[in-house]
ModelCIF file with pLDDT and N, C-alpha, C, O atoms, coordinates in Angstrom:
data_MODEL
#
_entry.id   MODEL 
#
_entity.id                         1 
_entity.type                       polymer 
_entity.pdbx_number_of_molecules   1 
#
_entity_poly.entity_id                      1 
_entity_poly.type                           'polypeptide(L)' 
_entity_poly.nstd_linkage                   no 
_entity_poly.nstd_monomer                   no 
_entity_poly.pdbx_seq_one_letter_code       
;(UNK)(UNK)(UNK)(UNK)(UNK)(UNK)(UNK)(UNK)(UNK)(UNK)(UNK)(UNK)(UNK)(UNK)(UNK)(UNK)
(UNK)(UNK)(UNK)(UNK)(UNK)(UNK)(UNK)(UNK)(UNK)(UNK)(UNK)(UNK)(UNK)(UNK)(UNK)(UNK)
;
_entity_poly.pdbx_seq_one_letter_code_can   XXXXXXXXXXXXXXXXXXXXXXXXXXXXXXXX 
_entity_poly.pdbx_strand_id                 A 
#
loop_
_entity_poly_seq.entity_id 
_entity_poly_seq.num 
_entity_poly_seq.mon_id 
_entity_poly_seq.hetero 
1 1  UNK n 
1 2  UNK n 
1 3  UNK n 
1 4  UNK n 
1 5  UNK n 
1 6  UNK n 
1 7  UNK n 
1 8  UNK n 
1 9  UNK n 
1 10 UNK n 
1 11 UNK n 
1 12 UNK n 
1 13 UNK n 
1 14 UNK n 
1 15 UNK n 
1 16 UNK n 
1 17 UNK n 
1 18 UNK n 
1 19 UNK n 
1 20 UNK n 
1 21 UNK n 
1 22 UNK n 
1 23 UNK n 
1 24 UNK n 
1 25 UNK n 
1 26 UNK n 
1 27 UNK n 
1 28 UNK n 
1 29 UNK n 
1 30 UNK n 
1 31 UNK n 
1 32 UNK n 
#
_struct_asym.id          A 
_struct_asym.entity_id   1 
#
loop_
_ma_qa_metric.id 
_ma_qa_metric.mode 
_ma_qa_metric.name 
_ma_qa_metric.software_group_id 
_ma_qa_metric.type 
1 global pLDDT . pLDDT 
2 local  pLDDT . pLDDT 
#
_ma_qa_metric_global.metric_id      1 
_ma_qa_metric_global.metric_value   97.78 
_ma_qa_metric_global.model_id       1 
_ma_qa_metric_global.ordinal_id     1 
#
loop_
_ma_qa_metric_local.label_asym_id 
_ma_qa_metric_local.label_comp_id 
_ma_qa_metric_local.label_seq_id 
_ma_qa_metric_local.metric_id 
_ma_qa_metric_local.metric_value 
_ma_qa_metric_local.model_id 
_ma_qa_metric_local.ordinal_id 
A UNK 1  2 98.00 1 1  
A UNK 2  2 98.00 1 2  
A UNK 3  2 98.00 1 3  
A UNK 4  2 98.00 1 4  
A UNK 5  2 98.00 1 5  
A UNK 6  2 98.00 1 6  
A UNK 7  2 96.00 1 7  
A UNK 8  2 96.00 1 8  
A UNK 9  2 98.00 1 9  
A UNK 10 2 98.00 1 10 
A UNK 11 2 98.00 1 11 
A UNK 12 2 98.00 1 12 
A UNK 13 2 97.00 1 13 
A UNK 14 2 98.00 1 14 
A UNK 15 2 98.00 1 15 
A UNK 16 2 98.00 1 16 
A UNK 17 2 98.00 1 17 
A UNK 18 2 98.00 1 18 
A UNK 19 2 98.00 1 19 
A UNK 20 2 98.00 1 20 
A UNK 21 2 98.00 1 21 
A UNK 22 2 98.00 1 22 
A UNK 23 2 98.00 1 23 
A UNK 24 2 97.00 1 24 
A UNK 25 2 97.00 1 25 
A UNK 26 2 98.00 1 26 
A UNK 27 2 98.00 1 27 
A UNK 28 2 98.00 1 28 
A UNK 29 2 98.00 1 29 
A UNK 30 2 98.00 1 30 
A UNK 31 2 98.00 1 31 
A UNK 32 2 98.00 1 32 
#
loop_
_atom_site.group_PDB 
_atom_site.id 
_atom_site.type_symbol 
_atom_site.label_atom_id 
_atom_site.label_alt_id 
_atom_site.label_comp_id 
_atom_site.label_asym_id 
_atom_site.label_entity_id 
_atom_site.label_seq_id 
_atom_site.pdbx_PDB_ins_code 
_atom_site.Cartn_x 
_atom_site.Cartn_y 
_atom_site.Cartn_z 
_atom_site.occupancy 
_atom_site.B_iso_or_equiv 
_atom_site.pdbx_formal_charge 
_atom_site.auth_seq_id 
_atom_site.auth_comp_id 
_atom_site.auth_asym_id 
_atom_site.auth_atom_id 
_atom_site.pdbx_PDB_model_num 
ATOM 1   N N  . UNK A 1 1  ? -33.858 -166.035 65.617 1.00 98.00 ? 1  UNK A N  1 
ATOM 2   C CA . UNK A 1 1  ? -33.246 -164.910 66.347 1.00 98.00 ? 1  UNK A CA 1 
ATOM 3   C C  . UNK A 1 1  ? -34.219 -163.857 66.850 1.00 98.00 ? 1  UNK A C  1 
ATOM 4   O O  . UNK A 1 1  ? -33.817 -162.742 67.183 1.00 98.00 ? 1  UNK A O  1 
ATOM 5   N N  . UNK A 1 2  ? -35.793 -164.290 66.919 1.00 98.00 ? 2  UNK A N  1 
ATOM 6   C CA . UNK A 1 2  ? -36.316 -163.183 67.651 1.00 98.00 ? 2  UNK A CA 1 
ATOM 7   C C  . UNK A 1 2  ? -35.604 -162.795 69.078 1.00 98.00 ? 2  UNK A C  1 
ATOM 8   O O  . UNK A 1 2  ? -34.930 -163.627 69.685 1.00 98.00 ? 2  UNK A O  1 
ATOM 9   N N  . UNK A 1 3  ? -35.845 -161.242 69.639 1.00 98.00 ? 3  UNK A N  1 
ATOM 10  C CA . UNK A 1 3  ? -35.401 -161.341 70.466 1.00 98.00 ? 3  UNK A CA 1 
ATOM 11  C C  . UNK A 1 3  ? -34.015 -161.172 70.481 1.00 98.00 ? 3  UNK A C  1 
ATOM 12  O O  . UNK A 1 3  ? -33.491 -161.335 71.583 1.00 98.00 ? 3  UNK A O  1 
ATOM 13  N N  . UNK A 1 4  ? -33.228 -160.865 69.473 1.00 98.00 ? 4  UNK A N  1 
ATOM 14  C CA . UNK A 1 4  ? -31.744 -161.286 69.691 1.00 98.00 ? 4  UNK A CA 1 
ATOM 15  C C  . UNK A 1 4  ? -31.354 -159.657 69.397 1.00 98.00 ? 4  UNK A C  1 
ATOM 16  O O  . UNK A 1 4  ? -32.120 -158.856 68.862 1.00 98.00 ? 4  UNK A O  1 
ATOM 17  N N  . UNK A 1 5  ? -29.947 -159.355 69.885 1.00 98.00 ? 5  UNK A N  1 
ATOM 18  C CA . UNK A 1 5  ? -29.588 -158.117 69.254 1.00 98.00 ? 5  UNK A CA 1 
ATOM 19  C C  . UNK A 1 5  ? -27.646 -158.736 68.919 1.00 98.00 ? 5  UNK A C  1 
ATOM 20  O O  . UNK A 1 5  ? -27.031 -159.801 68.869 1.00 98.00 ? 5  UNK A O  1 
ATOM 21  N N  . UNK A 1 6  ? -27.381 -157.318 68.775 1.00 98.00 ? 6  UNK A N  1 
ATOM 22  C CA . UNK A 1 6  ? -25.826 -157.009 68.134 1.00 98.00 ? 6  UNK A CA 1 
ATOM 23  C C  . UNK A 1 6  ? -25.715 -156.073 67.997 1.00 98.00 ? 6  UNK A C  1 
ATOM 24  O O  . UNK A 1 6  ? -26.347 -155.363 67.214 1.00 98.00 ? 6  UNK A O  1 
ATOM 25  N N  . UNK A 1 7  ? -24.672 -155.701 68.889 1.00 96.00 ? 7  UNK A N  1 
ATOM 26  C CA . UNK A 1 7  ? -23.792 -153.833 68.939 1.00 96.00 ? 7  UNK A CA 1 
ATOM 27  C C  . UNK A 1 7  ? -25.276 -152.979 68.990 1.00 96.00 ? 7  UNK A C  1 
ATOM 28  O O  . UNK A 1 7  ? -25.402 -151.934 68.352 1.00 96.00 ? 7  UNK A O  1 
ATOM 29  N N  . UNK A 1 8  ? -26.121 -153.409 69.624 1.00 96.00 ? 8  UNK A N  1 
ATOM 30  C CA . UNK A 1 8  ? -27.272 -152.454 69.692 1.00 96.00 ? 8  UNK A CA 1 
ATOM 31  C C  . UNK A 1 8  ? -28.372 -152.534 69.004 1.00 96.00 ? 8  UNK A C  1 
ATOM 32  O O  . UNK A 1 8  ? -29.267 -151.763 69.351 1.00 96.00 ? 8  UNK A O  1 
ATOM 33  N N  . UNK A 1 9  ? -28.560 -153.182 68.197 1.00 98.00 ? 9  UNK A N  1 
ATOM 34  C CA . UNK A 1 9  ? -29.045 -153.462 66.932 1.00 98.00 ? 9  UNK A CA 1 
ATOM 35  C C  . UNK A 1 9  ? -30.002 -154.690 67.384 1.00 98.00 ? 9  UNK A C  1 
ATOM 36  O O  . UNK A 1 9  ? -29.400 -155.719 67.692 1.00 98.00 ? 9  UNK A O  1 
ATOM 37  N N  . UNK A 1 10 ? -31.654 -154.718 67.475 1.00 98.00 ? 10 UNK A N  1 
ATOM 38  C CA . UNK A 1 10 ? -32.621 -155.321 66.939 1.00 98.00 ? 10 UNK A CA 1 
ATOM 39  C C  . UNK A 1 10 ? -32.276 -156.390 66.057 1.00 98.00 ? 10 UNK A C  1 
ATOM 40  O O  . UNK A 1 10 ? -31.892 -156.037 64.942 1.00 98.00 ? 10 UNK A O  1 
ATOM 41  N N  . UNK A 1 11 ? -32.336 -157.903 66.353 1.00 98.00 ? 11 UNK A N  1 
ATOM 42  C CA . UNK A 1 11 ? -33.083 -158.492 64.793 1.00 98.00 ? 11 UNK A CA 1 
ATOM 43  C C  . UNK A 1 11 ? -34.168 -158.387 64.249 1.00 98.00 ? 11 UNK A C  1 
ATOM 44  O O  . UNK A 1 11 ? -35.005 -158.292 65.148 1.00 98.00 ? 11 UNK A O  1 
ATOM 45  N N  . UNK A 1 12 ? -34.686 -158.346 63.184 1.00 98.00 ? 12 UNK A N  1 
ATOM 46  C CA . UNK A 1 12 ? -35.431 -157.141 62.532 1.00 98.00 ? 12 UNK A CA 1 
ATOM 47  C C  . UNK A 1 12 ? -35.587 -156.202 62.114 1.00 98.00 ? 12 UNK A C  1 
ATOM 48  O O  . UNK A 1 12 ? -36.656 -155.779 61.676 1.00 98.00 ? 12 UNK A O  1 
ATOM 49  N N  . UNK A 1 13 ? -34.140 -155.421 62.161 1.00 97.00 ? 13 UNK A N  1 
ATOM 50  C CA . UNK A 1 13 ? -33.938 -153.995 61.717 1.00 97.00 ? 13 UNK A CA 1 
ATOM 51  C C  . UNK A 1 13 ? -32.487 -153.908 61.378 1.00 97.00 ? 13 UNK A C  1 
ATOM 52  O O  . UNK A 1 13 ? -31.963 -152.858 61.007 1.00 97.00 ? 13 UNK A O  1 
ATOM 53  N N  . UNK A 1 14 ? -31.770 -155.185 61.530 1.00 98.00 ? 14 UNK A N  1 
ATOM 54  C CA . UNK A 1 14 ? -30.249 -155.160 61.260 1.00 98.00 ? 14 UNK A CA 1 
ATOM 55  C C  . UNK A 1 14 ? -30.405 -155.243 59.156 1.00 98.00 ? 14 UNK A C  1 
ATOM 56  O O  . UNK A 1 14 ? -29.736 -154.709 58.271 1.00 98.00 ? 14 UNK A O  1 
ATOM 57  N N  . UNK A 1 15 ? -31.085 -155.771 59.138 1.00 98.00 ? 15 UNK A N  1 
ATOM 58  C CA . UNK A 1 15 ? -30.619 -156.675 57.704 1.00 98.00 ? 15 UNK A CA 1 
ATOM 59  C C  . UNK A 1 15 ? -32.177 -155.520 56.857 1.00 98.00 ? 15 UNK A C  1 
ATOM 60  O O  . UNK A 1 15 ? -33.032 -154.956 57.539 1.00 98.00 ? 15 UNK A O  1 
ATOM 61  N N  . UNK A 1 16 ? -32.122 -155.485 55.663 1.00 98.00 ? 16 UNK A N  1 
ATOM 62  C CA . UNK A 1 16 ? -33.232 -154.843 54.595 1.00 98.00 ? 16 UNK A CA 1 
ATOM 63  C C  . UNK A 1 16 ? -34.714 -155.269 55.245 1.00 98.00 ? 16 UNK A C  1 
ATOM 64  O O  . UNK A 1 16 ? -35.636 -154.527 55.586 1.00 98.00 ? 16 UNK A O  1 
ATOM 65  N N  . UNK A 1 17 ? -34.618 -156.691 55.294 1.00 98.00 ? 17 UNK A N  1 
ATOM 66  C CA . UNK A 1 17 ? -35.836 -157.558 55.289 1.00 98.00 ? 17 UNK A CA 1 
ATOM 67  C C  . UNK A 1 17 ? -35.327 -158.755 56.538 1.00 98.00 ? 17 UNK A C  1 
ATOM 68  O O  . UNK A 1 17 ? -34.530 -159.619 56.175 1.00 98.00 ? 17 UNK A O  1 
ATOM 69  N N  . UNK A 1 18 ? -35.745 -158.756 57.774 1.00 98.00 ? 18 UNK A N  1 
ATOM 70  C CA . UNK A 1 18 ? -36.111 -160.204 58.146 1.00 98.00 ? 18 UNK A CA 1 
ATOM 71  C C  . UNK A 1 18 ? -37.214 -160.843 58.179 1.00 98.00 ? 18 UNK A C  1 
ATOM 72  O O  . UNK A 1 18 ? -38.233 -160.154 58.220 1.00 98.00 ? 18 UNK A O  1 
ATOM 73  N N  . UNK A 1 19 ? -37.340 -162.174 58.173 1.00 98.00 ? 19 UNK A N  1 
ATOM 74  C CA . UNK A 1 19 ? -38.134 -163.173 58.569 1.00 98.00 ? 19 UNK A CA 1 
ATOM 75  C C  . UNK A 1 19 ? -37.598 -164.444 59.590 1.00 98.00 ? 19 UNK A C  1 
ATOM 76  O O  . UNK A 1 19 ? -36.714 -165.297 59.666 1.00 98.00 ? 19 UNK A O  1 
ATOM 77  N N  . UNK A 1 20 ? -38.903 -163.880 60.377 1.00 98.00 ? 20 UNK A N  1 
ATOM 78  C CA . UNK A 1 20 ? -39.047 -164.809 62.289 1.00 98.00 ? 20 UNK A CA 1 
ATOM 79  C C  . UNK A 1 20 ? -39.999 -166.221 61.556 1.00 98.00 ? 20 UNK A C  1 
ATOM 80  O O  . UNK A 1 20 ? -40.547 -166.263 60.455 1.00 98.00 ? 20 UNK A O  1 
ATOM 81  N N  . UNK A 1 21 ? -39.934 -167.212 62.562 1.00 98.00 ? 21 UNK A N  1 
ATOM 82  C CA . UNK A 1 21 ? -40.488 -168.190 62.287 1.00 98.00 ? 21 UNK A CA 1 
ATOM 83  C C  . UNK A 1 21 ? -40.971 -168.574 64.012 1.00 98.00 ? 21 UNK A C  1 
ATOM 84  O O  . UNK A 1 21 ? -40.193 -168.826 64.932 1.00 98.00 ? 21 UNK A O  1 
ATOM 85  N N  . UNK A 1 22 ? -42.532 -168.517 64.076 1.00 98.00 ? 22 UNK A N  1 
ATOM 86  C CA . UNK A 1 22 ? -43.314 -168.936 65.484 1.00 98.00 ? 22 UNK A CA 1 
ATOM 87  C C  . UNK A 1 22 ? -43.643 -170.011 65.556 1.00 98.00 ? 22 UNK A C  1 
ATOM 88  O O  . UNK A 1 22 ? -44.603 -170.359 66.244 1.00 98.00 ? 22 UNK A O  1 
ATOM 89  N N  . UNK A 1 23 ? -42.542 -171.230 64.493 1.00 98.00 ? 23 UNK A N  1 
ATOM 90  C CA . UNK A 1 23 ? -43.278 -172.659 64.334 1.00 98.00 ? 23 UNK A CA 1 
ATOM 91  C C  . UNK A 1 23 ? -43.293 -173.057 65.875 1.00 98.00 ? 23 UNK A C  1 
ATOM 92  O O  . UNK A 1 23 ? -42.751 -172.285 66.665 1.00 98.00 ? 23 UNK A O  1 
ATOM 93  N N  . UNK A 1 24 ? -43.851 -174.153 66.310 1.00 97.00 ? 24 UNK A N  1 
ATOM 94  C CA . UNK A 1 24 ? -44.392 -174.926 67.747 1.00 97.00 ? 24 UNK A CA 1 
ATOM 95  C C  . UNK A 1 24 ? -43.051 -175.059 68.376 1.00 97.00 ? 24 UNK A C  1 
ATOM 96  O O  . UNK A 1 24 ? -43.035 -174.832 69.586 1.00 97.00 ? 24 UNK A O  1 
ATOM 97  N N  . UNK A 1 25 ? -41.738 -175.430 67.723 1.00 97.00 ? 25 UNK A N  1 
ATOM 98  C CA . UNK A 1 25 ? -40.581 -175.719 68.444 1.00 97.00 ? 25 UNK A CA 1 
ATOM 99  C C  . UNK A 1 25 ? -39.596 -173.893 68.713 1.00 97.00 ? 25 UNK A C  1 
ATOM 100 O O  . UNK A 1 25 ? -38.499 -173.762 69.255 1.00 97.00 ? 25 UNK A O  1 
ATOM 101 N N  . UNK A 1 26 ? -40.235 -173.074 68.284 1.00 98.00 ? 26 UNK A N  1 
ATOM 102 C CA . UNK A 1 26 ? -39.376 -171.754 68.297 1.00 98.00 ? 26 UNK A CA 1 
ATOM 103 C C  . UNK A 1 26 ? -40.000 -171.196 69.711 1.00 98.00 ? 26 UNK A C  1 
ATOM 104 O O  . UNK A 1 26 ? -41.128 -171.323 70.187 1.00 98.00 ? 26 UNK A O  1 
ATOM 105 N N  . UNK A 1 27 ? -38.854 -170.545 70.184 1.00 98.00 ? 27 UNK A N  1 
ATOM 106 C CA . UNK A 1 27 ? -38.706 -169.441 70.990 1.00 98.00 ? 27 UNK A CA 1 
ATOM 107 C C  . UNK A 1 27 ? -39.952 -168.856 71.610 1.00 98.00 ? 27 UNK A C  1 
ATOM 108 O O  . UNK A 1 27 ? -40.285 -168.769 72.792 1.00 98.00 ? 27 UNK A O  1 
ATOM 109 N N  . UNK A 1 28 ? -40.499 -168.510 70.596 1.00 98.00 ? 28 UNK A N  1 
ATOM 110 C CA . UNK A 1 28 ? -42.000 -167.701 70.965 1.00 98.00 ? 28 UNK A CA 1 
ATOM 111 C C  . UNK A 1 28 ? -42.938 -168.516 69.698 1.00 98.00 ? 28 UNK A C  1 
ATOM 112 O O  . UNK A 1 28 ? -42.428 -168.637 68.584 1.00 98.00 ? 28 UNK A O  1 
ATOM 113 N N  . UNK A 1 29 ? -44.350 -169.057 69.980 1.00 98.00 ? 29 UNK A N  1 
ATOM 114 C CA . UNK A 1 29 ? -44.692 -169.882 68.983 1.00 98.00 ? 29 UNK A CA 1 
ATOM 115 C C  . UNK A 1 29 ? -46.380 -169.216 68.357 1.00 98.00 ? 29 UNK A C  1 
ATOM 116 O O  . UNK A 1 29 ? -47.053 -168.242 68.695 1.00 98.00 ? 29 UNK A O  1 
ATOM 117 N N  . UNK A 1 30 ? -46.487 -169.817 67.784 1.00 98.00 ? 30 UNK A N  1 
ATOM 118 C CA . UNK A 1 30 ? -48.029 -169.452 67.640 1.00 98.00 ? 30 UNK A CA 1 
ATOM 119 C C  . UNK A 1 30 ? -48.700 -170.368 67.083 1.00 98.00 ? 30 UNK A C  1 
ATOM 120 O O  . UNK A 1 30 ? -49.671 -170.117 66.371 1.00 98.00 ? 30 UNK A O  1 
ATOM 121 N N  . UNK A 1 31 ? -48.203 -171.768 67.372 1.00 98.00 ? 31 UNK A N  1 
ATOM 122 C CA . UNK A 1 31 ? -48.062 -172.989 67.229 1.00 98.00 ? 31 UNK A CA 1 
ATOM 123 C C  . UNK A 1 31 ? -47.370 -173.467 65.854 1.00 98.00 ? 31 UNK A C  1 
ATOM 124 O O  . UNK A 1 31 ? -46.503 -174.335 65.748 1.00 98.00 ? 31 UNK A O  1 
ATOM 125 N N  . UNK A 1 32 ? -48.102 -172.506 64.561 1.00 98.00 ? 32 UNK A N  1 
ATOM 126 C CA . UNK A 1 32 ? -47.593 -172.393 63.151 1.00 98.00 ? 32 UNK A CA 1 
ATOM 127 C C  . UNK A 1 32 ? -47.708 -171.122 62.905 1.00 98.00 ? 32 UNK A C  1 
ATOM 128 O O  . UNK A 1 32 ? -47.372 -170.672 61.809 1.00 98.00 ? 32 UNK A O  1 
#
């Protein structure tokens, strides 16, 4: 869900703690 929002709201700032994943098949990558 990088990139994603709700009612205004950032993922990344909705929940205590997230974690993104840039594996090779995601959204935005960094290969791993």
């Amino acid at each position: 869900s990088f990139g994603a929002r709700r009612d205004g709201t950032s993922s990344g700032s909705a929940a205590d703690f997230t974690t993104f994943s840039f594996h090779a098949v995601k959204n935005l990558t960094t290969a791993e």
